[in-house]
C-alpha atoms as a PDB file:
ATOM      1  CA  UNK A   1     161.023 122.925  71.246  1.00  0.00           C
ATOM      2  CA  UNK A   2     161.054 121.248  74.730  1.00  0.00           C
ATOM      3  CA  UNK A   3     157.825 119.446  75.827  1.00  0.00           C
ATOM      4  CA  UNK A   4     157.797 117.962  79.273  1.00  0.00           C
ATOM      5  CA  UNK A   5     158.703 114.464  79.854  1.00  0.00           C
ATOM      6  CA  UNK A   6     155.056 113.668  80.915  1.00  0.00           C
ATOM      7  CA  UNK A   7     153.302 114.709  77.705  1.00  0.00           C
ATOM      8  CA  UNK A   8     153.485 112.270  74.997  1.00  0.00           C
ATOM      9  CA  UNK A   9     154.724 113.682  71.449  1.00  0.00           C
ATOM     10  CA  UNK A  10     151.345 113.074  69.540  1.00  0.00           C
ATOM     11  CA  UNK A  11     149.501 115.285  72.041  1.00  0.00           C
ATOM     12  CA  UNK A  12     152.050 117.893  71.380  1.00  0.00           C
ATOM     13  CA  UNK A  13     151.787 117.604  67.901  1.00  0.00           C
ATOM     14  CA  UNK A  14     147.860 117.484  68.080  1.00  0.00           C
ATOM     15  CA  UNK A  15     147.889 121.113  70.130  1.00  0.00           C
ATOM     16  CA  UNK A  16     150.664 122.265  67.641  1.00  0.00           C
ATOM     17  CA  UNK A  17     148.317 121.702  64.826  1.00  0.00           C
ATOM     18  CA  UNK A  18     145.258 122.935  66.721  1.00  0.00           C
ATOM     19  CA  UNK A  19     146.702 126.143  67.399  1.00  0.00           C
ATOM     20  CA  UNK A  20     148.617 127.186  64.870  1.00  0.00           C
ATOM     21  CA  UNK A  21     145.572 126.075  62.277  1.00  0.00           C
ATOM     22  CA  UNK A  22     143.314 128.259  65.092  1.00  0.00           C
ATOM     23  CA  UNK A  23     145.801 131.203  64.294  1.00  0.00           C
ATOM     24  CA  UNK A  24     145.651 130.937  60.548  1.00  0.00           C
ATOM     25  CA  UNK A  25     142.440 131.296  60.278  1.00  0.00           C
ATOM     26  CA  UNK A  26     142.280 134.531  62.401  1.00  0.00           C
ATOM     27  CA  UNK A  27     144.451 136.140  60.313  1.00  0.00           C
ATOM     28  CA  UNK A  28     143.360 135.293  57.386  1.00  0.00           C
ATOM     29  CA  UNK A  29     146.927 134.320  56.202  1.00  0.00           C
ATOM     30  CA  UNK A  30     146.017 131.837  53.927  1.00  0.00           C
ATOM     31  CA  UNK A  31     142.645 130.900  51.801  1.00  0.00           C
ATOM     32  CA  UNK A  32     143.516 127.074  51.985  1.00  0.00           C
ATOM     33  CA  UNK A  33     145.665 125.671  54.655  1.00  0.00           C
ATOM     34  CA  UNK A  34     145.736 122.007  56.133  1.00  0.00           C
ATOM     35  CA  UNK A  35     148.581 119.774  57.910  1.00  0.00           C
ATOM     36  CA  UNK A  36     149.943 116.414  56.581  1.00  0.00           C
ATOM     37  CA  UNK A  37     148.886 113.591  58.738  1.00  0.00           C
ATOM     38  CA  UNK A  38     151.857 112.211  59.366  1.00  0.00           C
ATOM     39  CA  UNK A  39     155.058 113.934  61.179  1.00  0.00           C
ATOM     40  CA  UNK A  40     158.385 112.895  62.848  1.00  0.00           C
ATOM     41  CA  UNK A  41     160.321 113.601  66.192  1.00  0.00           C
ATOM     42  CA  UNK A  42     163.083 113.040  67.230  1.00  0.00           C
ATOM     43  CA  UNK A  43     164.745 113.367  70.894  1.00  0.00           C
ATOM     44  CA  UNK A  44     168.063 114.870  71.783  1.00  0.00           C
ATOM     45  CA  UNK A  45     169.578 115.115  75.321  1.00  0.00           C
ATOM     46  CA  UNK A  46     170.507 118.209  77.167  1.00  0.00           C
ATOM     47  CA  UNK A  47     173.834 117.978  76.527  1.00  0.00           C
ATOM     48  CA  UNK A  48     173.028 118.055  72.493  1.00  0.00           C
ATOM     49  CA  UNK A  49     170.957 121.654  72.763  1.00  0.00           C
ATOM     50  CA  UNK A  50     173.848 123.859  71.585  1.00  0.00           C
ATOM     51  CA  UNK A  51     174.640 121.750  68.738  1.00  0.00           C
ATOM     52  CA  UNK A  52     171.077 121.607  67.991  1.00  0.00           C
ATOM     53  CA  UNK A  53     170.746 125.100  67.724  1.00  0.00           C
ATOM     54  CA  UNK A  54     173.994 125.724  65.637  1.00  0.00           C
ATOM     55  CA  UNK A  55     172.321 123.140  62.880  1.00  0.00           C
ATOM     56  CA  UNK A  56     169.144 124.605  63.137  1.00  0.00           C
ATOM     57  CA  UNK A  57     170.294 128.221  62.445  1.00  0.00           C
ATOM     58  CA  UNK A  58     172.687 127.169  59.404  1.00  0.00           C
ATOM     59  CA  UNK A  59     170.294 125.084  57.910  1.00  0.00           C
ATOM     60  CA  UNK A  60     170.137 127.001  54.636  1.00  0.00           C
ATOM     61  CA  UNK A  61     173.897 126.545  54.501  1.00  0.00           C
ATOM     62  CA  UNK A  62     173.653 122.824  55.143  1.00  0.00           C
ATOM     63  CA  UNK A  63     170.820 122.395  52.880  1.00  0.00           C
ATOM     64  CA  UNK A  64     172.331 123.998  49.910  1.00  0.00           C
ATOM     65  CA  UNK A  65     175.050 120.938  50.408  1.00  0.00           C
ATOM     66  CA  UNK A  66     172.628 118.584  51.127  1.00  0.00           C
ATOM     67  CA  UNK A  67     169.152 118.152  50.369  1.00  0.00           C
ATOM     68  CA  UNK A  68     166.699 117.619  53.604  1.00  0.00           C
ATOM     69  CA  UNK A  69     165.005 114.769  51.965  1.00  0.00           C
ATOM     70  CA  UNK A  70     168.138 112.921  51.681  1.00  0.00           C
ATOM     71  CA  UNK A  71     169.676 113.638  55.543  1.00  0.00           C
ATOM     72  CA  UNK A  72     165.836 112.569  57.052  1.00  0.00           C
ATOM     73  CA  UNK A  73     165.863 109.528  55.107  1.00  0.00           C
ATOM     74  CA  UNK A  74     169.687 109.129  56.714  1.00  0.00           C
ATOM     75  CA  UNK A  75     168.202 109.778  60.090  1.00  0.00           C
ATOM     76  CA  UNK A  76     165.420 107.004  59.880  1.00  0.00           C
ATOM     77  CA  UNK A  77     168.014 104.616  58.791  1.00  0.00           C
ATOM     78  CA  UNK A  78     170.717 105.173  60.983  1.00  0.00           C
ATOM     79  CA  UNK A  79     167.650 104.908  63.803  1.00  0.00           C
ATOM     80  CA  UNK A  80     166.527 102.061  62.531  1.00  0.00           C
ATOM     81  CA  UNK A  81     162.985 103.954  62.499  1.00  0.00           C
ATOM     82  CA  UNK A  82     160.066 102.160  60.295  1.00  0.00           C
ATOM     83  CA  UNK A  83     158.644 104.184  57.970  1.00  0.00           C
ATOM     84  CA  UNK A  84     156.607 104.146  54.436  1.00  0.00           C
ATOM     85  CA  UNK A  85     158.263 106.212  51.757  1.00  0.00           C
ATOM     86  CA  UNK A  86     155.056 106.999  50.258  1.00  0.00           C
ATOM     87  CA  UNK A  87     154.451 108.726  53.280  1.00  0.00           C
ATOM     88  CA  UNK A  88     157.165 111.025  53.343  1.00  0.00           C
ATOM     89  CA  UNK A  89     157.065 114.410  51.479  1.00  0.00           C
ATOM     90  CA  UNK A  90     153.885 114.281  49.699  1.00  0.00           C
END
C-alpha cells in the first residue's frame, strides 16, 4: 500500500487496525478477533513497485521454497533492524 510521505507508519497502522477491526465486527465475520501489538514495514522506492508486485502475487510459490519466517528474519538482518524474537510470530 502507498501512504503519503507526511503520515508516519504507526498512524497508518493504528487506522489500519481501527478499521478493519470496525469492519469485523459489522459483519460478524469472526466471534473473537484482535491484532498483535507489534508489526513491521518496510519502504521500497518507486522504481521497486513492479518487482514488488511480482513477489507479492507469487508468494505461495516462493513460500512453498521458503518459509516466511525464515526470509523476515533475513530481512531484519540484512537491515540491520533491532528486533526481539520473542516478539515475532506469536
Amino acid at each position: 500500500m502507498g501512504i503519503p510521505a507526511h503520515i508516519p507508519v504507526a498512524k497508518a497502522v493504528q487506522l489500519i487496525k481501527a478499521g478493519s477491526s470496525k469492519w469485523l465486527r459489522e459483519q460478524k465475520a469472526l466471534r473473537s478477533f484482535s491484532w498483535q501489538e507489534a508489526y513491521g514495514a518496510f519502504t521500497i522506492g518507486a522504481s521497486q513497485v513492479a518487482k514488488t508486485v511480482s513477489y507479492i502475487q507469487n508468494q505461495p510459490a516462493h513460500h512453498r521454497k521458503r518459509a516466511f519466517e525464515d526470509e523476515y528474519r533475513t530481512l531484519l538482518r540484512a537491515y540491520n533492524v533491532a528486533h526481539e524474537e520473542q516478539h515475532l510470530f506469536g
